[in-house]
Protein backbone atom coordinates (compact mmCIF):
# COMPACT_ATOMS: atom_id res chain seq x y z
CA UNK A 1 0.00 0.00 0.00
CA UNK A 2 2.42 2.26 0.81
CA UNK A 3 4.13 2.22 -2.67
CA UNK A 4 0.81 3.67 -4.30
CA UNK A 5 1.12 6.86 -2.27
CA UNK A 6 5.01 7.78 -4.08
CA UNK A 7 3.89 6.92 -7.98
CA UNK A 8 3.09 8.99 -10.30
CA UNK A 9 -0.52 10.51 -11.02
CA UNK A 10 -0.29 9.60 -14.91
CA UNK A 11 0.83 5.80 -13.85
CA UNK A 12 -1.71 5.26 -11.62
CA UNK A 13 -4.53 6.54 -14.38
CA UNK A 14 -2.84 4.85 -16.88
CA UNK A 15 -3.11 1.62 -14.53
CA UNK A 16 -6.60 2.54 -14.24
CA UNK A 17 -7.50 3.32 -17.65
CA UNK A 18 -6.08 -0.15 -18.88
CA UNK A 19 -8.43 -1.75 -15.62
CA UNK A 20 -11.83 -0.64 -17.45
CA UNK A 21 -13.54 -3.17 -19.45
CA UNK A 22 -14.68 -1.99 -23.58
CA UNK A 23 -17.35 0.64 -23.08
CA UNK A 24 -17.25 1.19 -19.52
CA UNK A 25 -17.73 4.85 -18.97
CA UNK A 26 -14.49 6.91 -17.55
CA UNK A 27 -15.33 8.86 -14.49
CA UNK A 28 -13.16 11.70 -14.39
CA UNK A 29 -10.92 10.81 -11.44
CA UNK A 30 -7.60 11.44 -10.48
CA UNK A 31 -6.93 10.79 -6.86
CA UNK A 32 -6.10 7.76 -5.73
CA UNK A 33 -8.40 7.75 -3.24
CA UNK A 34 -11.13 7.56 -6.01
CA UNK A 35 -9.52 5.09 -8.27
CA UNK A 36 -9.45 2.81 -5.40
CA UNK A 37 -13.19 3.76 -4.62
CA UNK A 38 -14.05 3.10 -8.37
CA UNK A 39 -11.99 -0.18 -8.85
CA UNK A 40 -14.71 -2.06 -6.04
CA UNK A 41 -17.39 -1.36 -9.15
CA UNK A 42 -15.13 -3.32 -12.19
CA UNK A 43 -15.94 -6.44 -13.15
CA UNK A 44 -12.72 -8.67 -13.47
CA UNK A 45 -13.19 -9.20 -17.14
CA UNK A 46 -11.38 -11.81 -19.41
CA UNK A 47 -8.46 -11.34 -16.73
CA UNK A 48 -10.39 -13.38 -14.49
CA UNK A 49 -8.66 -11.24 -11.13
CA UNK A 50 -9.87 -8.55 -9.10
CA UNK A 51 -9.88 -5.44 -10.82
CA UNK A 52 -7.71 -4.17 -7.54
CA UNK A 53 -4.87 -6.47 -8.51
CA UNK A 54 -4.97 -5.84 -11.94
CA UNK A 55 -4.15 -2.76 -10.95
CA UNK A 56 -1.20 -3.36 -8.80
CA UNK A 57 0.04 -5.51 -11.17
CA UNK A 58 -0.22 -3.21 -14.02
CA UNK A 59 2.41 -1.03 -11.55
CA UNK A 60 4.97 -3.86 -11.11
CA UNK A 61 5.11 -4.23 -14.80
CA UNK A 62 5.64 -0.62 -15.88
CA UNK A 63 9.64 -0.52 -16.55
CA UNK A 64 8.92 3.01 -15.48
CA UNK A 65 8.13 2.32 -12.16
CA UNK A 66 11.07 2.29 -9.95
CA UNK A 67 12.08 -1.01 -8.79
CA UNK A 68 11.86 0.10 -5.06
CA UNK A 69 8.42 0.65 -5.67
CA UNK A 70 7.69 -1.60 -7.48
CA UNK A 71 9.05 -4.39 -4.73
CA UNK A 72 6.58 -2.60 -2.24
CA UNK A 73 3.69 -3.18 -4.68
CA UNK A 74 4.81 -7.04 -4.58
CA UNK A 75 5.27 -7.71 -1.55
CA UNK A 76 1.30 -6.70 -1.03
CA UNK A 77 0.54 -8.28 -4.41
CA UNK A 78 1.92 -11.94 -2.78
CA UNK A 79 -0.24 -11.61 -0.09
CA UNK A 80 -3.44 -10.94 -1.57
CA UNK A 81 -2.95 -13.07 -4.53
CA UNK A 82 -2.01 -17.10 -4.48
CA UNK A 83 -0.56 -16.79 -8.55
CA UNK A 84 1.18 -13.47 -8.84
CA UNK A 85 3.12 -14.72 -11.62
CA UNK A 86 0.14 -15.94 -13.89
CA UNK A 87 -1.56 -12.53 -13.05
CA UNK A 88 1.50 -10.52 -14.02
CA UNK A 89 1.72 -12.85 -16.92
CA UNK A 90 -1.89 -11.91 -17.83
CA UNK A 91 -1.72 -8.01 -17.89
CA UNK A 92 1.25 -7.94 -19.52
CA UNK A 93 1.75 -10.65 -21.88
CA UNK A 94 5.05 -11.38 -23.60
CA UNK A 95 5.14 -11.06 -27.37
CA UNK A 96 6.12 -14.93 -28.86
CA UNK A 97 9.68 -15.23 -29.39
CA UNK A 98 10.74 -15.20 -32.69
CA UNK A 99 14.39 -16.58 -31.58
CA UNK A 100 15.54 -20.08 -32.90
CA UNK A 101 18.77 -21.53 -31.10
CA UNK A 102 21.56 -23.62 -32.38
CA UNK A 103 22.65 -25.39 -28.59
CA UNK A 104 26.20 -26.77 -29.37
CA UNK A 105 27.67 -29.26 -26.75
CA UNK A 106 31.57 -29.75 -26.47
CA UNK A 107 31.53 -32.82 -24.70
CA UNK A 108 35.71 -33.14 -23.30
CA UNK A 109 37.07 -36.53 -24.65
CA UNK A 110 37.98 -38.52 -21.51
CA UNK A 111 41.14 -40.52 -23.12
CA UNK A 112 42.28 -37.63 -25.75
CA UNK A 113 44.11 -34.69 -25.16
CA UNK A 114 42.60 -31.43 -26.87
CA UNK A 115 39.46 -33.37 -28.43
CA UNK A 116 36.15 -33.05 -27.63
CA UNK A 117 32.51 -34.88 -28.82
CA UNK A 118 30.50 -32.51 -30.38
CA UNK A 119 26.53 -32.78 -29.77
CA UNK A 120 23.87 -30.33 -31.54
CA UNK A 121 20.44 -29.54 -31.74
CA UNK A 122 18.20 -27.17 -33.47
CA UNK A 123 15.83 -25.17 -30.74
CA UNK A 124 12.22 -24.12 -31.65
CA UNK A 125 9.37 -22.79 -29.31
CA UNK A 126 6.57 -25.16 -28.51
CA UNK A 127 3.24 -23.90 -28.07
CA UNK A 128 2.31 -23.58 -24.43
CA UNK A 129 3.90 -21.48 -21.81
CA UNK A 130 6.37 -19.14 -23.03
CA UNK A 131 10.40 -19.82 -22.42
CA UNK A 132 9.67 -23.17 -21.28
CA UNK A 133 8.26 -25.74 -23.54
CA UNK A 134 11.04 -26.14 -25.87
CA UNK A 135 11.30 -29.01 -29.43
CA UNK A 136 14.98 -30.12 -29.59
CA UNK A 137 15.86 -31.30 -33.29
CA UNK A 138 19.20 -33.42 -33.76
CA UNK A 139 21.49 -31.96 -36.23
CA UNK A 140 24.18 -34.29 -36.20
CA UNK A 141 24.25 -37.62 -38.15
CA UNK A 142 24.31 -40.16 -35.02
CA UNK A 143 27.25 -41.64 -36.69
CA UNK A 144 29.37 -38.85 -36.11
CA UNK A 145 28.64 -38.72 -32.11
CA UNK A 146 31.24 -41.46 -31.29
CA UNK A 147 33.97 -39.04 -32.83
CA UNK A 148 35.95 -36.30 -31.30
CA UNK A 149 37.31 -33.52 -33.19
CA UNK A 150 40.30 -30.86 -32.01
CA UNK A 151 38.98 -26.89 -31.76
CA UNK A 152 40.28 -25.89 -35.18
CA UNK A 153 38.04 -28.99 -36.86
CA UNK A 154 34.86 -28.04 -34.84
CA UNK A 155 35.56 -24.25 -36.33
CA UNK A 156 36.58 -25.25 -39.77
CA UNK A 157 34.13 -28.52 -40.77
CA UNK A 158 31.58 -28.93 -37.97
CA UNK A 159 30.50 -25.57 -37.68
CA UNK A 160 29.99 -24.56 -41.07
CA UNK A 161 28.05 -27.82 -41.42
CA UNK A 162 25.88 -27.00 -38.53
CA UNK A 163 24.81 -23.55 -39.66
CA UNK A 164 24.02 -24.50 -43.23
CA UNK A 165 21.43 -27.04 -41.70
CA UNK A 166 19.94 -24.38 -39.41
CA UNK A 167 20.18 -21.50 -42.65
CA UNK A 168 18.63 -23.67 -45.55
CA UNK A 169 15.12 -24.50 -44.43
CA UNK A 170 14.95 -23.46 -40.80
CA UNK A 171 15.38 -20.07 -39.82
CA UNK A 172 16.72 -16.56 -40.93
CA UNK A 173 20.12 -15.76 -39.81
CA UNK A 174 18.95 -12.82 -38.19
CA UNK A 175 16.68 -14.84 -35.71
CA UNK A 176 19.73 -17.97 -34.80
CA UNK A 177 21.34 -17.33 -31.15
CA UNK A 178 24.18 -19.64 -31.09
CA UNK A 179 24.66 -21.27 -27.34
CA UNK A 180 27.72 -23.14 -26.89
CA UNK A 181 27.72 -25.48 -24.08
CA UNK A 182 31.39 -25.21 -23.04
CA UNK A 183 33.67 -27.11 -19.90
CA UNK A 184 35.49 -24.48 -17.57
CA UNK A 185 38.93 -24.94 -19.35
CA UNK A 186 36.68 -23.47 -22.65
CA UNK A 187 35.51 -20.50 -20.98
CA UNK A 188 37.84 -18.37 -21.85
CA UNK A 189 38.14 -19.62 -25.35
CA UNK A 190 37.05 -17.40 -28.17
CA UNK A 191 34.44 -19.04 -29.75
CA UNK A 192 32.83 -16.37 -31.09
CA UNK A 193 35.83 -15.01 -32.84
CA UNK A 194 35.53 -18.61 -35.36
CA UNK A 195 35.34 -17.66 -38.85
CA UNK A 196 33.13 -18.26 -41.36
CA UNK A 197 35.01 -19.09 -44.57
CA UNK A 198 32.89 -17.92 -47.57
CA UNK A 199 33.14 -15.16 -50.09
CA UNK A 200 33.76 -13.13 -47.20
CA UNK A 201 35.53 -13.99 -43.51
CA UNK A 202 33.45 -12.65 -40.77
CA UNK A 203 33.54 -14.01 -37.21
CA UNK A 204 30.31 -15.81 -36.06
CA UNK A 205 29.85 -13.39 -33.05
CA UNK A 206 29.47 -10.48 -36.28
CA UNK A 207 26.78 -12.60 -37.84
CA UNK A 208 25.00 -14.03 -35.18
CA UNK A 209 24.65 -13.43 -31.32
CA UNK A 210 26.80 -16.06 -29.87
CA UNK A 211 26.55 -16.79 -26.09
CA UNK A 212 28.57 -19.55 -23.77
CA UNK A 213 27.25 -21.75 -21.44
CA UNK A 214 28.72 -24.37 -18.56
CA UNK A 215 28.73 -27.47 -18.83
CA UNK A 216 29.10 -28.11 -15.31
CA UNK A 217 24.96 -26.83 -14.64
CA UNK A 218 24.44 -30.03 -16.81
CA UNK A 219 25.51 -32.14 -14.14
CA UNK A 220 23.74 -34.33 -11.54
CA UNK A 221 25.20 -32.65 -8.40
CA UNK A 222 24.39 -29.24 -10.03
CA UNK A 223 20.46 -29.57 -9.14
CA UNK A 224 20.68 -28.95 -5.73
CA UNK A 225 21.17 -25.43 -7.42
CA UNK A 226 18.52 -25.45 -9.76
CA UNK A 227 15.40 -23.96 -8.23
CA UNK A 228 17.25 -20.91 -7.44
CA UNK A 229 18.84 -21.05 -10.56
CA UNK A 230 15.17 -20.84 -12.03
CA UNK A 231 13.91 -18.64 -9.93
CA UNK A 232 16.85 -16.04 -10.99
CA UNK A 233 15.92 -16.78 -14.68
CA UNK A 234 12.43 -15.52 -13.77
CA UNK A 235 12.74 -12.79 -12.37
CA UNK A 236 15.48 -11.67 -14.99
CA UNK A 237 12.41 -12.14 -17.46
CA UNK A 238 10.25 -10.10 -15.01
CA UNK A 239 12.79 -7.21 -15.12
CA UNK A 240 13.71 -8.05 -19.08
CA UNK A 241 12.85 -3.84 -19.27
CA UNK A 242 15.08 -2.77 -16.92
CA UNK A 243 18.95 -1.45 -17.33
CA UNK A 244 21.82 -4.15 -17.25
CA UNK A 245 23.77 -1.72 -14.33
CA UNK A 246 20.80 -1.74 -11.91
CA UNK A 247 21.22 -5.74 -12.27
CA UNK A 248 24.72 -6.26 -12.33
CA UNK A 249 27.76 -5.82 -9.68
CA UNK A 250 31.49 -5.90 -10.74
CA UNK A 251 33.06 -9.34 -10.14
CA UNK A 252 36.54 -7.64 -10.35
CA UNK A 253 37.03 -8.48 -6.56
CA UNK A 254 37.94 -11.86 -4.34
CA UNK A 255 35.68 -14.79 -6.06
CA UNK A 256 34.84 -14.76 -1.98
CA UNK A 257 33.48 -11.45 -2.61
CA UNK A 258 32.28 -12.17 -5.46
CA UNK A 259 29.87 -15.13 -4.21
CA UNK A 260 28.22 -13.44 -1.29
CA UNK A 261 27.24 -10.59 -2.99
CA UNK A 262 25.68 -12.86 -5.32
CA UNK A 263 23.64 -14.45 -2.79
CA UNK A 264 22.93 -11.54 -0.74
CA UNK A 265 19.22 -12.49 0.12
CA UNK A 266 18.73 -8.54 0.53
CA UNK A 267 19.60 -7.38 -2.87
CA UNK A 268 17.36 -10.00 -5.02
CA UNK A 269 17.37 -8.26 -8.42
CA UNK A 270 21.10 -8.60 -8.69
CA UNK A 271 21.30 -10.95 -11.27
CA UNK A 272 25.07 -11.32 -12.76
CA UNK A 273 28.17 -9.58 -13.04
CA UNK A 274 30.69 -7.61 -15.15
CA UNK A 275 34.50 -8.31 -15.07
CA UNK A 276 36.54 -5.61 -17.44
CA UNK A 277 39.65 -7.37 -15.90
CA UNK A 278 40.49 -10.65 -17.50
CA UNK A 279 39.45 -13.42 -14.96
CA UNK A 280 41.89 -15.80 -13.06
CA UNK A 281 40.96 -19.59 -14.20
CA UNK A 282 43.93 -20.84 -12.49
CA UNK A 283 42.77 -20.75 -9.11
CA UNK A 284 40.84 -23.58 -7.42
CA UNK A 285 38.21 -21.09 -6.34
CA UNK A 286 38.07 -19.05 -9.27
CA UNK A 287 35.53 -16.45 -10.36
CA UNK A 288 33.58 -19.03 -12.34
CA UNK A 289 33.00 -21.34 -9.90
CA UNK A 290 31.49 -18.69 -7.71
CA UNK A 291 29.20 -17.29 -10.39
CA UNK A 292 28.21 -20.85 -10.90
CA UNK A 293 27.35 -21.65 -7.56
CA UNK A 294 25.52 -18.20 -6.75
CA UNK A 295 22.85 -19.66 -9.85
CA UNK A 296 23.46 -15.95 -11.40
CA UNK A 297 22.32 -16.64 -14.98
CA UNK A 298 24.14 -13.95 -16.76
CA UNK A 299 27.98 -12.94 -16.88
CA UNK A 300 30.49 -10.25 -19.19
CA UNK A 301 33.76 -10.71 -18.76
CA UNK A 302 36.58 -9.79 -21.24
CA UNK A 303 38.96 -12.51 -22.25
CA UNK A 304 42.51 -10.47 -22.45
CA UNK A 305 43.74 -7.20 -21.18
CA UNK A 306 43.68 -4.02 -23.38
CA UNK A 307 45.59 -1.22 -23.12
CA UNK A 308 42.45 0.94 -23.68
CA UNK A 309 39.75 1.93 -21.03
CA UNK A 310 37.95 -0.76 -20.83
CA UNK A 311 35.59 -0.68 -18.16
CA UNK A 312 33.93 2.38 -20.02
CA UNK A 313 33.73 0.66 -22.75
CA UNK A 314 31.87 -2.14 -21.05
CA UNK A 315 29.07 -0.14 -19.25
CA UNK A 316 28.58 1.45 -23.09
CA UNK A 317 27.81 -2.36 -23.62
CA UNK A 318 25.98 -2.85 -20.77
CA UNK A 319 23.85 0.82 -21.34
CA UNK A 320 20.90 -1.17 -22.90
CA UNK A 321 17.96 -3.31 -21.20
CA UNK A 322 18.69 -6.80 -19.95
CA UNK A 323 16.64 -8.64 -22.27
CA UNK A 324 18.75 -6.38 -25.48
CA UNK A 325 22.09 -7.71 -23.93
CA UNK A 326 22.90 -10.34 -26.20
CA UNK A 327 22.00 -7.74 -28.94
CA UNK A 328 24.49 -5.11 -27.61
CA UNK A 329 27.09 -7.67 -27.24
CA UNK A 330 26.48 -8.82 -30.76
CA UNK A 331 26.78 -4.82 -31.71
CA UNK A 332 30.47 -4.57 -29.93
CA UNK A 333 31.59 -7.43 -31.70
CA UNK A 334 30.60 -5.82 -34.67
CA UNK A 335 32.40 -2.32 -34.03
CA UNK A 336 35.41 -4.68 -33.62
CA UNK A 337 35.33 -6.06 -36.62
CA UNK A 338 34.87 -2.91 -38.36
CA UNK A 339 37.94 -1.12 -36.28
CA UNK A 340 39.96 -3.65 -38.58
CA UNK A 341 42.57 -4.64 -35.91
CA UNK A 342 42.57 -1.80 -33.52
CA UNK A 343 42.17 -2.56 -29.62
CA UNK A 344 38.56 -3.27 -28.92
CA UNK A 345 36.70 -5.08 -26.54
CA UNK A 346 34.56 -6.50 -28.88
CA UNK A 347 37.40 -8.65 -29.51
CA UNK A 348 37.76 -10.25 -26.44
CA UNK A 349 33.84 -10.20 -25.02
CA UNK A 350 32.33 -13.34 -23.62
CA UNK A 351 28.79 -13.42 -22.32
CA UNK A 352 27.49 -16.18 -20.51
CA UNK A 353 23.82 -16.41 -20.88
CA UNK A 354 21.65 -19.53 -19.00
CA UNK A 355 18.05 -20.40 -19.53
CA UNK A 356 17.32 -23.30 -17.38
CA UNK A 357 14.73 -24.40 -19.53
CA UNK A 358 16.57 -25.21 -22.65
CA UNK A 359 18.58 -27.68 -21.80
CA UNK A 360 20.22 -30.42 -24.29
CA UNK A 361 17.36 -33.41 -24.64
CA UNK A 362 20.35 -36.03 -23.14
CA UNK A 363 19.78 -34.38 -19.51
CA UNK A 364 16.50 -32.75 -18.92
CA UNK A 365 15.06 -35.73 -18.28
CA UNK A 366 17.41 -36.12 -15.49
CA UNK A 367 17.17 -32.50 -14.72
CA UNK A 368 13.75 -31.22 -15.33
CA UNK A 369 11.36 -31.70 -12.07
């Protein structure tokens, strides 16, 4: 309640406004003292809630709405309401992604030094609840899944072969997010920096939005994590409007640090981190390991040290909304490219980017609840 009293007069009639079924007749009001008066007399509608909540939730959604407030209006929200999600969901409902993913699995080879199985599948949106319901189609012959390949064949033959599969009858380029699935020795590797040999060399992470993943959150003892991992995911979705900086803390610090700020139960909306200083995979407790076991779902870290400023140049990245980050990281790579060998960060920019709900097909069974 007490969050009403601090918003802003247009927000609440907006709120109010969007409340009103088709032909109901506006009173003139513009207290809030009167809206809540009026709201008692609205029939919930197709909504199927209160016309009261609809109108709190309306506030948590607007990206306008400052978070603080918008946690106040929650926090009554949960207590009136036993779904908040599904109303939330219902005043503001997400436009159907028009994303297709090619999920890429380097599997290490056990007995080979510097070879790796390669798994794939081609991603598509089922119909049902957004984000979640997800058809996984094979793109490897099966044959080729008992053989292990070195970096430099995965760039040069499998990866070429891969996109042309996804390109021919599948998607457009422009809609492809490339996920690779990598082991913690990979992280750092610059797989977005590949080249595709055509008419024309251009890096994948120029043509399409390349993102890593870990391996390690495909593992059995990783599920003790993965309702908070989930639950991080969600509300990054909730807050897909808001800025990258309000959700991200530098994890240039102490990987101690680093994982109880992570976790702070107090400071919820902090989602992932930003590292403009190449991170230390040596150590047993490295940076990695405590993003992994905080269940953040999002990390930008560079790969080398530049002699430019480079933590500018990564809040320029990070100056867009959360949901537009694997956009704007797509958009430095490109001004790399085109500063044709000049010092960039673009370069050298890794973004780690975890759904829990698209998972390779091999584990979610084990995974999924």
């Amino acid at each position: 309640m007490v969050g009403w009293l601090t918003c802003p007069p247009e927000k609440l009639i907006a709120a109010y406004h969007a409340c009103l079924p088709p032909g109901w007749i506006r009173p003139a009001v513009t207290e809030l003292s009167e809206i809540l008066i009026d709201l008692q007399d609205i029939p919930p509608g197709e909504i199927g809630y209160e016309s009261i909540f609809q109108f709190v939730a309306r506030l948590i959604v607007d990206s306008d709405i400052p978070s603080s407030m918008q946690q106040n209006l929650e926090a009554w929200l949960n207590s009136k309401v036993l779904n908040i999600q599904k109303l939330l969901d219902r005043v503001n409902p997400q436009p159907e992604s028009k994303n297709f993913y090619l999920m890429i699995w380097l599997k290490t080879a056990p007995q080979e030094i510097n070879r790796y199985f390669v798994r794939a599948w081609f991603a598509t949106q089922r119909s049902g609840q957004p984000g979640i319901n997800w058809e996984k189609e094979p793109l490897l012959l099966p044959k080729l899944e008992n053989l292990t390949f070195t970096l430099g064949q995965i760039s040069d033959e499998v990866l070429p072969t891969l996109l042309r599969e996804c390109g021919e009858n599948r998607c457009a380029q422009s809609d492809l997010i490339i996920e690779f699935f990598l082991p913690h020795n990979l992280f750092n590797h610059e797989v977005d920096q590949w080249l595709i040999k055509e008419s024309l060399e251009l890096p994948i992470g120029v043509e399409y939005r390349v993102v890593v993943r870990s391996e390690e959150r495909l593992s059995l003892p990783y599920l003790r994590k993965r309702k908070e991992w989930e639950k991080k995911w969600l509300q990054l979705n909730k807050l897909s409007c808001s800025p990258c900086t309000e959700l991200f803390i530098s994890g240039d610090c102490h990987w101690r640090e680093l994982y109880v700020r992570l976790t702070d139960k107090n400071s919820e909306n902090i989602l992932g981190c930003q590292m403009s200083a190449v991170p230390n995979l040596s150590a047993q407790g490295n940076v990695f390991n405590a993003i992994l076991q905080s269940a953040a779902p999002v990390a930008v870290w560079l790969r080398q040290n530049l002699e430019i400023d480079c933590q500018n140049a990564l809040n320029q990245v990070l100056n867009c909304k959360i949901a537009e980050l694997p956009n704007s990281v797509q958009s430095c790579r490109t001004e790399a490219f085109i500063s044709s060998g000049e010092p960039h960060i673009g370069t050298h920019l890794a973004l780690l980017w975890e759904d829990p709900h698209r998972l390779p097909p091999d584990v979610t069974p084990l995974l999924m609840p």
